[in-house]
PDB file of N, CA and C in Angstrom:
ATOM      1  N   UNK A   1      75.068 124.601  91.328  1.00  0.00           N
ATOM      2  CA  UNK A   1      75.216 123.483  90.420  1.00  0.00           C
ATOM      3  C   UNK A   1      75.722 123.967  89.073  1.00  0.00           C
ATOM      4  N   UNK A   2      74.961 125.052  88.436  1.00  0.00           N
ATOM      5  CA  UNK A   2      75.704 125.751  87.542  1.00  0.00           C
ATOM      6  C   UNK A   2      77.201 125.577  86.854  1.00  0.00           C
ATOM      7  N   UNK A   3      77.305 126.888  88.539  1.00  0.00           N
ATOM      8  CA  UNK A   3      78.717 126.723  88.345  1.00  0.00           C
ATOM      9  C   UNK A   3      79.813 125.815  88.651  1.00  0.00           C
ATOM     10  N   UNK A   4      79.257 124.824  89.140  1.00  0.00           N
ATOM     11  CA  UNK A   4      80.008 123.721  89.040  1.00  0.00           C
ATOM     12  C   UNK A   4      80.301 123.387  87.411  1.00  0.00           C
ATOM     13  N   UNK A   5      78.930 122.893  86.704  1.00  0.00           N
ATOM     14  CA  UNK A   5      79.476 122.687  85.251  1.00  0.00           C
ATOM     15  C   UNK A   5      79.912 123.822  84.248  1.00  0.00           C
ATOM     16  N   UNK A   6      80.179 124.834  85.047  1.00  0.00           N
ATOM     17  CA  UNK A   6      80.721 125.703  83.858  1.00  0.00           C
ATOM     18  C   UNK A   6      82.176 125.169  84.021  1.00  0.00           C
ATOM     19  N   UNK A   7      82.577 124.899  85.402  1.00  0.00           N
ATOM     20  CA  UNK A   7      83.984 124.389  85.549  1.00  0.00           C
ATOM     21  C   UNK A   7      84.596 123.375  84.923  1.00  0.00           C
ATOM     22  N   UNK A   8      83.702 122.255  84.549  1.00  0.00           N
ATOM     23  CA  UNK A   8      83.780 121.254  84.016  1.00  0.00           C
ATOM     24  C   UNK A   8      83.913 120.203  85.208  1.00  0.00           C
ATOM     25  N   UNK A   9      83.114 120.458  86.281  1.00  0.00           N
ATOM     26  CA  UNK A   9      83.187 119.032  86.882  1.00  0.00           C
ATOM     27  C   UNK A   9      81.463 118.917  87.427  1.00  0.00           C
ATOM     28  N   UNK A  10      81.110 117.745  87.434  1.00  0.00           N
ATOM     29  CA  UNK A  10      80.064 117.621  87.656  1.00  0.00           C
ATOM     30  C   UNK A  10      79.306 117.612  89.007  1.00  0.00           C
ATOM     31  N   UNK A  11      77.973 117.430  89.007  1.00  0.00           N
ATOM     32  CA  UNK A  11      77.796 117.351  90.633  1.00  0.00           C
ATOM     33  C   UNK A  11      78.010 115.948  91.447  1.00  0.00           C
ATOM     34  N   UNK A  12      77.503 115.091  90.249  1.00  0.00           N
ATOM     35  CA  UNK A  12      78.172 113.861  91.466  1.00  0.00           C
ATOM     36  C   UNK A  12      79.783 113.660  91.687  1.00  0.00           C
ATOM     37  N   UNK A  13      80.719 113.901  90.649  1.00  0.00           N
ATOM     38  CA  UNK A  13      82.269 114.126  90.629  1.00  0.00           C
ATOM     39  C   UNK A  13      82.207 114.683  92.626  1.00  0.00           C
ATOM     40  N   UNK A  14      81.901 116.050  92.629  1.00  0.00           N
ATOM     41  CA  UNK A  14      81.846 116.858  93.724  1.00  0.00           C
ATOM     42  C   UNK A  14      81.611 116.523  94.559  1.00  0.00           C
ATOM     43  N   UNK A  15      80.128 115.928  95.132  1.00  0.00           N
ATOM     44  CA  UNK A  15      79.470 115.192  95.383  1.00  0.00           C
ATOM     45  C   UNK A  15      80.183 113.462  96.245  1.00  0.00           C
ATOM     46  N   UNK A  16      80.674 112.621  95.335  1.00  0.00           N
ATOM     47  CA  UNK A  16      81.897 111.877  95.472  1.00  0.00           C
ATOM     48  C   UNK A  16      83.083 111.935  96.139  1.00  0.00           C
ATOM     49  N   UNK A  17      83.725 113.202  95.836  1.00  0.00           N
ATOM     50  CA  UNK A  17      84.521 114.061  96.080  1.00  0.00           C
ATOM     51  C   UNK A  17      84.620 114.241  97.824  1.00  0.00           C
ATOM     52  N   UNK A  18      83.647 114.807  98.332  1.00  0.00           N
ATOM     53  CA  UNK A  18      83.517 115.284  99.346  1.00  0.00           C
ATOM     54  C   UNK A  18      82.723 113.895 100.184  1.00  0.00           C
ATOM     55  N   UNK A  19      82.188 113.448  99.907  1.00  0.00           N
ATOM     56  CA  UNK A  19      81.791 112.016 100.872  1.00  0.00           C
ATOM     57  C   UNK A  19      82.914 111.135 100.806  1.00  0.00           C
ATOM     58  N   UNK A  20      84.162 110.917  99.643  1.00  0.00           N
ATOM     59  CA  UNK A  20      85.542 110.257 100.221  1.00  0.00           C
ATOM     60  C   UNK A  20      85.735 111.114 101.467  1.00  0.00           C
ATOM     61  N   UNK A  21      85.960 112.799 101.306  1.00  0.00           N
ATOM     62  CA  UNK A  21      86.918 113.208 102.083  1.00  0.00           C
ATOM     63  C   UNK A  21      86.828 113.333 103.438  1.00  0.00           C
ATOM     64  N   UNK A  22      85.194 112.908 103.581  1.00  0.00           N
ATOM     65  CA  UNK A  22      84.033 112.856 104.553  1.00  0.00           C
ATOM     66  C   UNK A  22      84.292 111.678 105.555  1.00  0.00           C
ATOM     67  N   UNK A  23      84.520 110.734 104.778  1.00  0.00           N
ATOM     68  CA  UNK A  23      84.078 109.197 104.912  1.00  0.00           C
ATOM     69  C   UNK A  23      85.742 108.654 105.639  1.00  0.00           C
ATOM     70  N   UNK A  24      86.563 109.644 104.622  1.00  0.00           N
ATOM     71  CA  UNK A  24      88.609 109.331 105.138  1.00  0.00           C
ATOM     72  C   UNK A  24      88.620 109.051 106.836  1.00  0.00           C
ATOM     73  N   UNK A  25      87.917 110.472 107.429  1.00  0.00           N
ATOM     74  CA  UNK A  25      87.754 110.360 108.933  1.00  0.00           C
ATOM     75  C   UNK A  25      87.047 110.119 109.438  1.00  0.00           C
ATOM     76  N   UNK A  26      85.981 109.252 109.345  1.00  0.00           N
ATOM     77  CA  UNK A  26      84.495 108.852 109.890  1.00  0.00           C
ATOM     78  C   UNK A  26      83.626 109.494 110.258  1.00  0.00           C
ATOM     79  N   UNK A  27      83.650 111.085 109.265  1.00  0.00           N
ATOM     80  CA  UNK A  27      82.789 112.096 109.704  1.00  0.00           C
ATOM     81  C   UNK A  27      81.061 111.509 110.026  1.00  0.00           C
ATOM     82  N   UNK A  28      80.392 111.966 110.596  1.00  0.00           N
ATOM     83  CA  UNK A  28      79.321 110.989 110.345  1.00  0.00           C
ATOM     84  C   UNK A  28      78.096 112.168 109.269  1.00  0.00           C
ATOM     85  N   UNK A  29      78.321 113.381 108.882  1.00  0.00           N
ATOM     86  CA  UNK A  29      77.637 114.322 107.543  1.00  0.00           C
ATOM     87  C   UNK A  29      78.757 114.738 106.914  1.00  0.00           C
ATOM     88  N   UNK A  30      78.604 114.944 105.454  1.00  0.00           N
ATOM     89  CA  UNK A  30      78.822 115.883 104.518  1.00  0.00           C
ATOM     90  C   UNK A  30      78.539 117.109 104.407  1.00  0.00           C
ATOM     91  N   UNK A  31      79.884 118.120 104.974  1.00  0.00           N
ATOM     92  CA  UNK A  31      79.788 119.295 104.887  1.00  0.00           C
ATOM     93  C   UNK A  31      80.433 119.862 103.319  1.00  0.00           C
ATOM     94  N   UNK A  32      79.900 120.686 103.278  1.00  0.00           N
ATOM     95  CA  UNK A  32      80.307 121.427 101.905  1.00  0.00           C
ATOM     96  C   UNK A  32      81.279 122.802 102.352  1.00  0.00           C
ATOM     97  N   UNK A  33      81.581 123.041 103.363  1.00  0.00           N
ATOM     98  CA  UNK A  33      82.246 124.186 104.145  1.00  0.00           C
ATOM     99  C   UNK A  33      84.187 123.854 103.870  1.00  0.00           C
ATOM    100  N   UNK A  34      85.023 125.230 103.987  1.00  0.00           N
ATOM    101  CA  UNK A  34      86.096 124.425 103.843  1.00  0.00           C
ATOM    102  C   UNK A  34      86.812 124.074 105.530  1.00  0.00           C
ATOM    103  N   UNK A  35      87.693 122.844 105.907  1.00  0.00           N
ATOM    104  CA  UNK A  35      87.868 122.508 106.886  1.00  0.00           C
ATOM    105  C   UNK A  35      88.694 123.318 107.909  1.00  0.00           C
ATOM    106  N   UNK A  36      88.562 123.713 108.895  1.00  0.00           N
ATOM    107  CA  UNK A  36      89.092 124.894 109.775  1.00  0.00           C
ATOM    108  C   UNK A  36      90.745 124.249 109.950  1.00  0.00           C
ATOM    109  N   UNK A  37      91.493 125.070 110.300  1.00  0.00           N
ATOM    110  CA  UNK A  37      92.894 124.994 111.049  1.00  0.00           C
ATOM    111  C   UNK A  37      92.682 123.631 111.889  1.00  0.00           C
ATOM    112  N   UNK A  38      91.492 123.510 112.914  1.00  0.00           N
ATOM    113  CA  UNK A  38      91.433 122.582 114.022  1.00  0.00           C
ATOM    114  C   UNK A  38      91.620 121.496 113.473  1.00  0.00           C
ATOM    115  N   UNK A  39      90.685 121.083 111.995  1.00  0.00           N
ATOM    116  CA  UNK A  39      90.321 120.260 111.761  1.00  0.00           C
ATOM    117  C   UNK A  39      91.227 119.118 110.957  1.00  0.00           C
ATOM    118  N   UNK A  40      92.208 120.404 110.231  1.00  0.00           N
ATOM    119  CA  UNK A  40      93.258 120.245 109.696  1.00  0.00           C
ATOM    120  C   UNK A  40      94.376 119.002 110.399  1.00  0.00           C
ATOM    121  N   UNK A  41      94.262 119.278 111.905  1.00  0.00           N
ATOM    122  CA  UNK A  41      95.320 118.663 112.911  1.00  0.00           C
ATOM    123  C   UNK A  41      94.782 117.643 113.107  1.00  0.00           C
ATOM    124  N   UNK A  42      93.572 117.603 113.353  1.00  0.00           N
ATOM    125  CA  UNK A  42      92.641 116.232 114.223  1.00  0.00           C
ATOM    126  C   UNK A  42      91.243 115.534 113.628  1.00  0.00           C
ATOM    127  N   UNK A  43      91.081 114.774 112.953  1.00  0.00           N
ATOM    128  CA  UNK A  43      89.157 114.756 112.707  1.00  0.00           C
ATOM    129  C   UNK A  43      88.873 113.843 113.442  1.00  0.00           C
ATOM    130  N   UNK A  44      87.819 113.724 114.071  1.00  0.00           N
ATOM    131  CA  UNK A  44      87.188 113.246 114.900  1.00  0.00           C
ATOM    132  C   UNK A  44      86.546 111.839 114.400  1.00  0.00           C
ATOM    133  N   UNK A  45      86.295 111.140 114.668  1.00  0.00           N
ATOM    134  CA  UNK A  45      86.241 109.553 114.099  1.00  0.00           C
ATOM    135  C   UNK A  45      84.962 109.251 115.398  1.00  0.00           C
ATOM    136  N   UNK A  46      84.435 107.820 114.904  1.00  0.00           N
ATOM    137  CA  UNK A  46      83.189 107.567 115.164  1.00  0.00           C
ATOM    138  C   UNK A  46      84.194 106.236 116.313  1.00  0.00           C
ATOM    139  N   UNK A  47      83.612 106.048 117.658  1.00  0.00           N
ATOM    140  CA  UNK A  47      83.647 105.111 118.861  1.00  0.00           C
ATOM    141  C   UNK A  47      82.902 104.062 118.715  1.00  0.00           C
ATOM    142  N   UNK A  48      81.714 104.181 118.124  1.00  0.00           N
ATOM    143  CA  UNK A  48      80.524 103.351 117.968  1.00  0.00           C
ATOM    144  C   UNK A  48      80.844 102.013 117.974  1.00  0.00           C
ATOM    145  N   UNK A  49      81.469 101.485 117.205  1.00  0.00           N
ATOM    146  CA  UNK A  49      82.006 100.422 117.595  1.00  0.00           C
ATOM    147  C   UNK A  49      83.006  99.758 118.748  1.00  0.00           C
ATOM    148  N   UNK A  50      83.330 100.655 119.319  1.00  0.00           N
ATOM    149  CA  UNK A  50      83.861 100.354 120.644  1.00  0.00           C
ATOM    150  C   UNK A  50      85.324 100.965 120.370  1.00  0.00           C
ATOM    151  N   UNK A  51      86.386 101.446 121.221  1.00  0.00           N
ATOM    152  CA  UNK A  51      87.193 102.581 121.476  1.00  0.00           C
ATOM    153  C   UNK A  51      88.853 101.466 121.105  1.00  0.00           C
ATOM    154  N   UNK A  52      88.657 100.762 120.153  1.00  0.00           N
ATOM    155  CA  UNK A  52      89.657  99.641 119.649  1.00  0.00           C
ATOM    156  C   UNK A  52      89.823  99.662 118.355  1.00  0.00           C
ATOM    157  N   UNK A  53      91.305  99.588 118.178  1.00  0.00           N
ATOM    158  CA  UNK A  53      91.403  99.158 116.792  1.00  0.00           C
ATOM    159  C   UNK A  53      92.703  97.913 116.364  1.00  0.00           C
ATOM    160  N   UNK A  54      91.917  97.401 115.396  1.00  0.00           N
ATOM    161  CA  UNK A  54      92.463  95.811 114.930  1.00  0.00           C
ATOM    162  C   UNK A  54      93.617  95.816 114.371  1.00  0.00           C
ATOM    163  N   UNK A  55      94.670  95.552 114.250  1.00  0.00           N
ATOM    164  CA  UNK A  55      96.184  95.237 113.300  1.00  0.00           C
ATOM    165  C   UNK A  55      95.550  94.546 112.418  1.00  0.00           C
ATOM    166  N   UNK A  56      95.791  94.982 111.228  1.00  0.00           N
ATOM    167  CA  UNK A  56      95.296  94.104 110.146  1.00  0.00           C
ATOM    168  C   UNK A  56      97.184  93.285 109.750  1.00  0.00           C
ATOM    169  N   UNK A  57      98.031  94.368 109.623  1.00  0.00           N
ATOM    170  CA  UNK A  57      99.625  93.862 109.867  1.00  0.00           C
ATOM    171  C   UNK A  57     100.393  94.088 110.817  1.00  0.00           C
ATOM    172  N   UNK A  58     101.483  93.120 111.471  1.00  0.00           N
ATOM    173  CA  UNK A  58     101.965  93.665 112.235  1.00  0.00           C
ATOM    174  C   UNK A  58     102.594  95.551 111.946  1.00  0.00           C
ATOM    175  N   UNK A  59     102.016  95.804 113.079  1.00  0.00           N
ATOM    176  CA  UNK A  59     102.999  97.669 113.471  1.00  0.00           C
ATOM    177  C   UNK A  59     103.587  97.893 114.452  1.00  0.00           C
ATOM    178  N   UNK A  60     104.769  99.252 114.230  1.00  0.00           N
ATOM    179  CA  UNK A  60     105.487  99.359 115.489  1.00  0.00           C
ATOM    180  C   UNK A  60     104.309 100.310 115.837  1.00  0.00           C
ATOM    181  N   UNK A  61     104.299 100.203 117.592  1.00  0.00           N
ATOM    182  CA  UNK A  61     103.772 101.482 118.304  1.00  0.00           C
ATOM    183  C   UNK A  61     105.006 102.393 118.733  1.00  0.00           C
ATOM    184  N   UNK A  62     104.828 103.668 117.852  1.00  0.00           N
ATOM    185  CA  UNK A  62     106.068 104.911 117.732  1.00  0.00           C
ATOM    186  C   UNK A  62     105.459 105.876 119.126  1.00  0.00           C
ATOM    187  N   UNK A  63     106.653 106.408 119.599  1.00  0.00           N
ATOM    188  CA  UNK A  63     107.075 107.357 120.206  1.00  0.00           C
ATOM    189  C   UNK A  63     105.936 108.483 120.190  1.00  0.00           C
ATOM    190  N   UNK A  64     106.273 109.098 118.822  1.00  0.00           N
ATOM    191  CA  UNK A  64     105.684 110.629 118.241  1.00  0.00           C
ATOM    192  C   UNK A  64     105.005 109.636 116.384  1.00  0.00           C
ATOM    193  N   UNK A  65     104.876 110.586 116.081  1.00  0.00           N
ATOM    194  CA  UNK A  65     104.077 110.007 115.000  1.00  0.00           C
ATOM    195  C   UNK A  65     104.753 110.476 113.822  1.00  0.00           C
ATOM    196  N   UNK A  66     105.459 109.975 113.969  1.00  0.00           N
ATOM    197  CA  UNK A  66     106.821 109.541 112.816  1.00  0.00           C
ATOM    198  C   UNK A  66     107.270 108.449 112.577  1.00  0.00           C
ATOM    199  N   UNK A  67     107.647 107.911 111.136  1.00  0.00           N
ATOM    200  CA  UNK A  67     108.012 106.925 110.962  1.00  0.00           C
ATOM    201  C   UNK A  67     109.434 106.486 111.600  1.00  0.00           C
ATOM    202  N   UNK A  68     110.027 107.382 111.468  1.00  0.00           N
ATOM    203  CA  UNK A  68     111.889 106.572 111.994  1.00  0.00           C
ATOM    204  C   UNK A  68     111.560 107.343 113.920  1.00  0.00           C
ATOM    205  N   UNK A  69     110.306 107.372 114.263  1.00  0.00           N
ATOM    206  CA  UNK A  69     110.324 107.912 116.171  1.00  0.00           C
ATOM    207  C   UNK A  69     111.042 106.350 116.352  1.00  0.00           C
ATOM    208  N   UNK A  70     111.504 106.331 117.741  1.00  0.00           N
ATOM    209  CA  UNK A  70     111.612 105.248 118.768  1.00  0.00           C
ATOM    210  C   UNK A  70     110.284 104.551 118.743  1.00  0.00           C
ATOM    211  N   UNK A  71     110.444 102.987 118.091  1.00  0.00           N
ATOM    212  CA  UNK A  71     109.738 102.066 118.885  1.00  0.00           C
ATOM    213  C   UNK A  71     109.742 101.631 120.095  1.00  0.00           C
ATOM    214  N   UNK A  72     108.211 101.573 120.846  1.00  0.00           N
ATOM    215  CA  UNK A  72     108.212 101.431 122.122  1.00  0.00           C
ATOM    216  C   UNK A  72     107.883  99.663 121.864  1.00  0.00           C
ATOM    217  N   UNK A  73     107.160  99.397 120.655  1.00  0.00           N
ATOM    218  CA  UNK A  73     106.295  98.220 120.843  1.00  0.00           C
ATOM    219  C   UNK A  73     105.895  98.024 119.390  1.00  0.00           C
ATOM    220  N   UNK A  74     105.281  96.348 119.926  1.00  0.00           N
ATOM    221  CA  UNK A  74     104.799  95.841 118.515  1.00  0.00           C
ATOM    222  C   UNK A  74     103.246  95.613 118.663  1.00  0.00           C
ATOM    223  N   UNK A  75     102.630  96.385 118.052  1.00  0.00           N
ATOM    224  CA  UNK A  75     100.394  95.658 117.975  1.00  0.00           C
ATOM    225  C   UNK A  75     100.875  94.444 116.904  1.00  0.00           C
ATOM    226  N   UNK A  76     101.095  93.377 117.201  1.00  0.00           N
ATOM    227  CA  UNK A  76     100.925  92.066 116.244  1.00  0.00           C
ATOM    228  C   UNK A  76      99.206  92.489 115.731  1.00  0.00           C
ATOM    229  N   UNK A  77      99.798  91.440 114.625  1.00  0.00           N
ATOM    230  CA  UNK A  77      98.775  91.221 113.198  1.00  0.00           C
ATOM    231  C   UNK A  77      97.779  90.793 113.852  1.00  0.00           C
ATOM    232  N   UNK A  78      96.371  91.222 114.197  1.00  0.00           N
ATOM    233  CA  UNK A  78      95.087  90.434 114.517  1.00  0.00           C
ATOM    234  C   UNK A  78      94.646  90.986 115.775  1.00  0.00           C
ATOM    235  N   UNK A  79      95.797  92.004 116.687  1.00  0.00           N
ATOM    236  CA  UNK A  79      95.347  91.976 117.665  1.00  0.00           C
ATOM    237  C   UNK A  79      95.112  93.548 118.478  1.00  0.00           C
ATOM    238  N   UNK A  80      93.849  93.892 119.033  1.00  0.00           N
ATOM    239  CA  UNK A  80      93.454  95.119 119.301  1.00  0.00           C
ATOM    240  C   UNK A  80      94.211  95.901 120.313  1.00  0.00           C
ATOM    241  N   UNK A  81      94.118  97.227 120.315  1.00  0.00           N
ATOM    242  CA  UNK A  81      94.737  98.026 121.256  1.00  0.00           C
ATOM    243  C   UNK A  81      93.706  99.009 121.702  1.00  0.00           C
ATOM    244  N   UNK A  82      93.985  99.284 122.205  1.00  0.00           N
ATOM    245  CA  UNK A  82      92.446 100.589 122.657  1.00  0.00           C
ATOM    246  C   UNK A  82      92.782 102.052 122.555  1.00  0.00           C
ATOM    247  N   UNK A  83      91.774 102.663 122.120  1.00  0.00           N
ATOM    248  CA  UNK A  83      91.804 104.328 121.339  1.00  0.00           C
ATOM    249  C   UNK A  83      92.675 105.030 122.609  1.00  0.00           C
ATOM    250  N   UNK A  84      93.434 106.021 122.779  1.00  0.00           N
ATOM    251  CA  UNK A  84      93.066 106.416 123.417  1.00  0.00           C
ATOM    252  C   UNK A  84      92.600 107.741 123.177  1.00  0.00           C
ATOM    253  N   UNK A  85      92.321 108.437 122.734  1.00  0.00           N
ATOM    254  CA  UNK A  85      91.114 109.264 122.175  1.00  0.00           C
ATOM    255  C   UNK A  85      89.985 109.523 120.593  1.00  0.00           C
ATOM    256  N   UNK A  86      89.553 109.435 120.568  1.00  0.00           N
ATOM    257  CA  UNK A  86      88.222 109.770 119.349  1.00  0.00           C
ATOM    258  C   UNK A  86      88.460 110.149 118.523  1.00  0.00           C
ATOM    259  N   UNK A  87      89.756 110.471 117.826  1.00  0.00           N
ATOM    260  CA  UNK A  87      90.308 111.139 116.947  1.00  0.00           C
ATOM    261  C   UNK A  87      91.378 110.560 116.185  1.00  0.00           C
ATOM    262  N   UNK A  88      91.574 111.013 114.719  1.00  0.00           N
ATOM    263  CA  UNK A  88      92.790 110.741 114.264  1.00  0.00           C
ATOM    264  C   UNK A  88      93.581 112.148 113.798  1.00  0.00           C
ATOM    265  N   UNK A  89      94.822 111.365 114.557  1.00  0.00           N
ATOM    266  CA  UNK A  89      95.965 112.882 114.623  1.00  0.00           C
ATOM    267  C   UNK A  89      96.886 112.527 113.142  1.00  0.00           C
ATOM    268  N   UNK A  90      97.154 113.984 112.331  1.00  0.00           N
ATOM    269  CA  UNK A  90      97.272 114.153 111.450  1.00  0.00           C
ATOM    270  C   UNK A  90      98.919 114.871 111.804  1.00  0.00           C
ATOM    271  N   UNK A  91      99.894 114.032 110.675  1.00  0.00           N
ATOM    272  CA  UNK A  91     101.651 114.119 111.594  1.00  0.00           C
ATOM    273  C   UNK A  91     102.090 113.929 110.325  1.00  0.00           C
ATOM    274  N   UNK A  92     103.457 113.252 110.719  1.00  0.00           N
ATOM    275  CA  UNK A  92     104.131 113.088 109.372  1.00  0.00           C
ATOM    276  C   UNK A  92     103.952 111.713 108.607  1.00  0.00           C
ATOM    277  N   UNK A  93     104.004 111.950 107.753  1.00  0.00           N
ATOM    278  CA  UNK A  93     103.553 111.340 106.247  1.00  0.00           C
ATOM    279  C   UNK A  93     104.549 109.792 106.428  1.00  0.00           C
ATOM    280  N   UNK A  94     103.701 108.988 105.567  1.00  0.00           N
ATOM    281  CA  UNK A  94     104.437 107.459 105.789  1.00  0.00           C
ATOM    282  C   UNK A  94     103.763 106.493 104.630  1.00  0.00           C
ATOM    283  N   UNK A  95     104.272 105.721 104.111  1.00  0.00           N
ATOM    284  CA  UNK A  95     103.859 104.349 103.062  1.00  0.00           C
ATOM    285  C   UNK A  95     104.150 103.574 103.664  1.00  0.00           C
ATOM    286  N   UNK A  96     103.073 102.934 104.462  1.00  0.00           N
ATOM    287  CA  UNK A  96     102.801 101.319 104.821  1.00  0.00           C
ATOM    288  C   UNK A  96     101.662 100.442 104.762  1.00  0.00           C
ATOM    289  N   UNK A  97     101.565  99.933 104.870  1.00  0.00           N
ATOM    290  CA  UNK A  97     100.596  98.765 105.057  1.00  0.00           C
ATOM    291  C   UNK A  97      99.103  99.345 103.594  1.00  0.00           C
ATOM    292  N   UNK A  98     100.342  99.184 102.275  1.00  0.00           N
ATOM    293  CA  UNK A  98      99.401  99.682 100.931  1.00  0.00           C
ATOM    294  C   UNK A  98      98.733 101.341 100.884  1.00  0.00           C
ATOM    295  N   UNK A  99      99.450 101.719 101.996  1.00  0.00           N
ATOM    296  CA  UNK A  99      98.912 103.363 101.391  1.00  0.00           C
ATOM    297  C   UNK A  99      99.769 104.040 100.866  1.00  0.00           C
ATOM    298  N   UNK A 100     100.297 104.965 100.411  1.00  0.00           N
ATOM    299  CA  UNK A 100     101.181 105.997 100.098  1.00  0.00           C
ATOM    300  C   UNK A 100     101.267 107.450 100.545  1.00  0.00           C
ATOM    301  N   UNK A 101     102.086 108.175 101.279  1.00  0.00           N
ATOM    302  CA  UNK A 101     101.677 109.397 101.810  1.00  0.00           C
ATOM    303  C   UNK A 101     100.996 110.281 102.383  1.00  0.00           C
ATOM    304  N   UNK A 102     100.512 108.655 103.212  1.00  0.00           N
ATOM    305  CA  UNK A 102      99.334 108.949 104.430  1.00  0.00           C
ATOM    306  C   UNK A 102     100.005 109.908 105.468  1.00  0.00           C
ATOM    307  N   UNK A 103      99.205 110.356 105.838  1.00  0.00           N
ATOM    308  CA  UNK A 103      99.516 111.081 107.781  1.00  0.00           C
ATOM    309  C   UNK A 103      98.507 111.232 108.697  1.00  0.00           C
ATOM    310  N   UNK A 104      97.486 109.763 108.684  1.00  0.00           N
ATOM    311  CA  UNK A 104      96.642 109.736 109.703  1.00  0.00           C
ATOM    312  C   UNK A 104      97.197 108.589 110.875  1.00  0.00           C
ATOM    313  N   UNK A 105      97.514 109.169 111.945  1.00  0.00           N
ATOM    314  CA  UNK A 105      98.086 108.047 112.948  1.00  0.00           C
ATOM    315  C   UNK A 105      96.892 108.181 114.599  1.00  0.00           C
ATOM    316  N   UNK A 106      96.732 107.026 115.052  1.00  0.00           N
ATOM    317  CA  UNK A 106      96.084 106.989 115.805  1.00  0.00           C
ATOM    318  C   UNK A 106      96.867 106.551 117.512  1.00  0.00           C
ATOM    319  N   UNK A 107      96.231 107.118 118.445  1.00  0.00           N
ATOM    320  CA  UNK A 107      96.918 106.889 119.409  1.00  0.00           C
ATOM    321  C   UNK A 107      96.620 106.086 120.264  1.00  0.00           C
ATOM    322  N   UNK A 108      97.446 105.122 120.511  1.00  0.00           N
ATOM    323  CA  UNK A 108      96.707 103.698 121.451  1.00  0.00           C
ATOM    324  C   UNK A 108      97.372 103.523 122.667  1.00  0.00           C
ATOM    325  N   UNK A 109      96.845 102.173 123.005  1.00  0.00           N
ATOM    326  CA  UNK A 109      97.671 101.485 124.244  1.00  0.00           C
ATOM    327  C   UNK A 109      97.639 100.372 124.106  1.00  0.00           C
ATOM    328  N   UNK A 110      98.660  99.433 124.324  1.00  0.00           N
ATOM    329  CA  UNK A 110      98.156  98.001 124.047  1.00  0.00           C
ATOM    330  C   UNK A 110      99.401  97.620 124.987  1.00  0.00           C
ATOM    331  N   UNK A 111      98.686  96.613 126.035  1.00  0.00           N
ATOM    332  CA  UNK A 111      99.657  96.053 126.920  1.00  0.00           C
ATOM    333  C   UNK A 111     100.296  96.778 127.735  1.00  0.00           C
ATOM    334  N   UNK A 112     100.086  97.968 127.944  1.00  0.00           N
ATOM    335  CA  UNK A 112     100.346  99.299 128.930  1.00  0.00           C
ATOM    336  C   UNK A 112     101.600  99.849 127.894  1.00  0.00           C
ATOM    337  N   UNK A 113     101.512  99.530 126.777  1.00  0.00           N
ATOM    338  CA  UNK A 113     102.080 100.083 125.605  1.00  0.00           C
ATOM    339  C   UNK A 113     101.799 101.750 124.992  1.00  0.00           C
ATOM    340  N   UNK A 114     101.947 102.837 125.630  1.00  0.00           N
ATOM    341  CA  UNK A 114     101.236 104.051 124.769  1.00  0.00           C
ATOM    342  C   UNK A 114     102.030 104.876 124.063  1.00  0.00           C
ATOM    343  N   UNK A 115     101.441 104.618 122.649  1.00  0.00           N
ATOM    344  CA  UNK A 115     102.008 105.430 121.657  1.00  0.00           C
ATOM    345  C   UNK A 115     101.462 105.552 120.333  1.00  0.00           C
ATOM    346  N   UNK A 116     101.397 105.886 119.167  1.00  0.00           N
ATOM    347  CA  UNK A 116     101.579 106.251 118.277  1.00  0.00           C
ATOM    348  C   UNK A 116     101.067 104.710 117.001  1.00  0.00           C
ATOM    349  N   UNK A 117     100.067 104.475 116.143  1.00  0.00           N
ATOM    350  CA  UNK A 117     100.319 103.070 115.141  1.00  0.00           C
ATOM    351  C   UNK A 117      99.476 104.391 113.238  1.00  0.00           C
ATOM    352  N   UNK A 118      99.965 103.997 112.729  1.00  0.00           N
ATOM    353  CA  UNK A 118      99.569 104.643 111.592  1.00  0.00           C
ATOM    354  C   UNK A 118      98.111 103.895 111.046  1.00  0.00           C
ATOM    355  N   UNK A 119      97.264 104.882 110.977  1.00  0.00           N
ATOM    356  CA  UNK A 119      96.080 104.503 110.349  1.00  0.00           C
ATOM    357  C   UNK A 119      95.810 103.349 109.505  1.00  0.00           C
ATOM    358  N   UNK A 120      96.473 103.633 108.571  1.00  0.00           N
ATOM    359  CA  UNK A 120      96.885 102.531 107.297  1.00  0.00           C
ATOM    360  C   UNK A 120      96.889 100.768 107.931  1.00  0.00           C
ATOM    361  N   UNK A 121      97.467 100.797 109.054  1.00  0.00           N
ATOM    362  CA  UNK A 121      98.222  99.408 109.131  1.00  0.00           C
ATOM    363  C   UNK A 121      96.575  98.925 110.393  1.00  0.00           C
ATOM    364  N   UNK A 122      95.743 100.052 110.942  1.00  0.00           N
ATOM    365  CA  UNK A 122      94.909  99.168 111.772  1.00  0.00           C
ATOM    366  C   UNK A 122      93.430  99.107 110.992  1.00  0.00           C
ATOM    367  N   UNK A 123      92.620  98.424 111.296  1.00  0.00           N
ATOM    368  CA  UNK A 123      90.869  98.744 111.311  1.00  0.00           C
ATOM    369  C   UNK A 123      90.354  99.175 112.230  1.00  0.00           C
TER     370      UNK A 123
END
């Protein structure tokens, strides 16, 4: 704690800090450790609510997880697609649906649709 304020940042700053960065991927604890190579690529996200996620706007479902990949498909606004794994994969960077220079994209299926929708644009 100390040396935290010799730095000039405080403990809840830190504290804050690390439960956003915690909270970004639905870690379910706050580690204070720094994040491995693995973790770097993939964080693992919480199912609990069931293995779906909502279009809050319409999105294309991409190819690869890039913005200009081949659209295969559209998840319309309102309507769910299903995980297909527990994780969000970490790719290339994109501004949509109010984020800026995100690169969390999740991988679905919707309508025997499988591919690629950017974090940002589902719940």
């Amino acid at each position: 704690m100390k040396s935290l304020k010799r730095r000039g940042i405080t403990a809840t700053t830190a504290l804050t800090a690390a439960v956003f960065v915690v909270g970004a991927f639905g870690a379910t604890s706050a580690s204070a450790s720094a994040p491995s190579t693995t973790a770097t690529k993939a964080a693992a996200i919480s199912c609990a609510g069931g293995n779906y996620v909502k279009a809050h706007e319409s999105v294309k479902i991409r190819k690869s997880m890039k913005v200009n990949s081949t659209a295969l498909g559209l998840l319309p606004k309102g309507k769910k697609a299903k995980l297909l794994k527990c994780q969000v994969d970490l790719a290339g960077t994109y501004s949509l649906c109010g984020w800026k220079d995100d690169n969390r994209w999740h991988h679905v299926n919707y309508r025997g649709i499988k591919g690629y929708v950017p974090l940002a644009c589902v719940v």
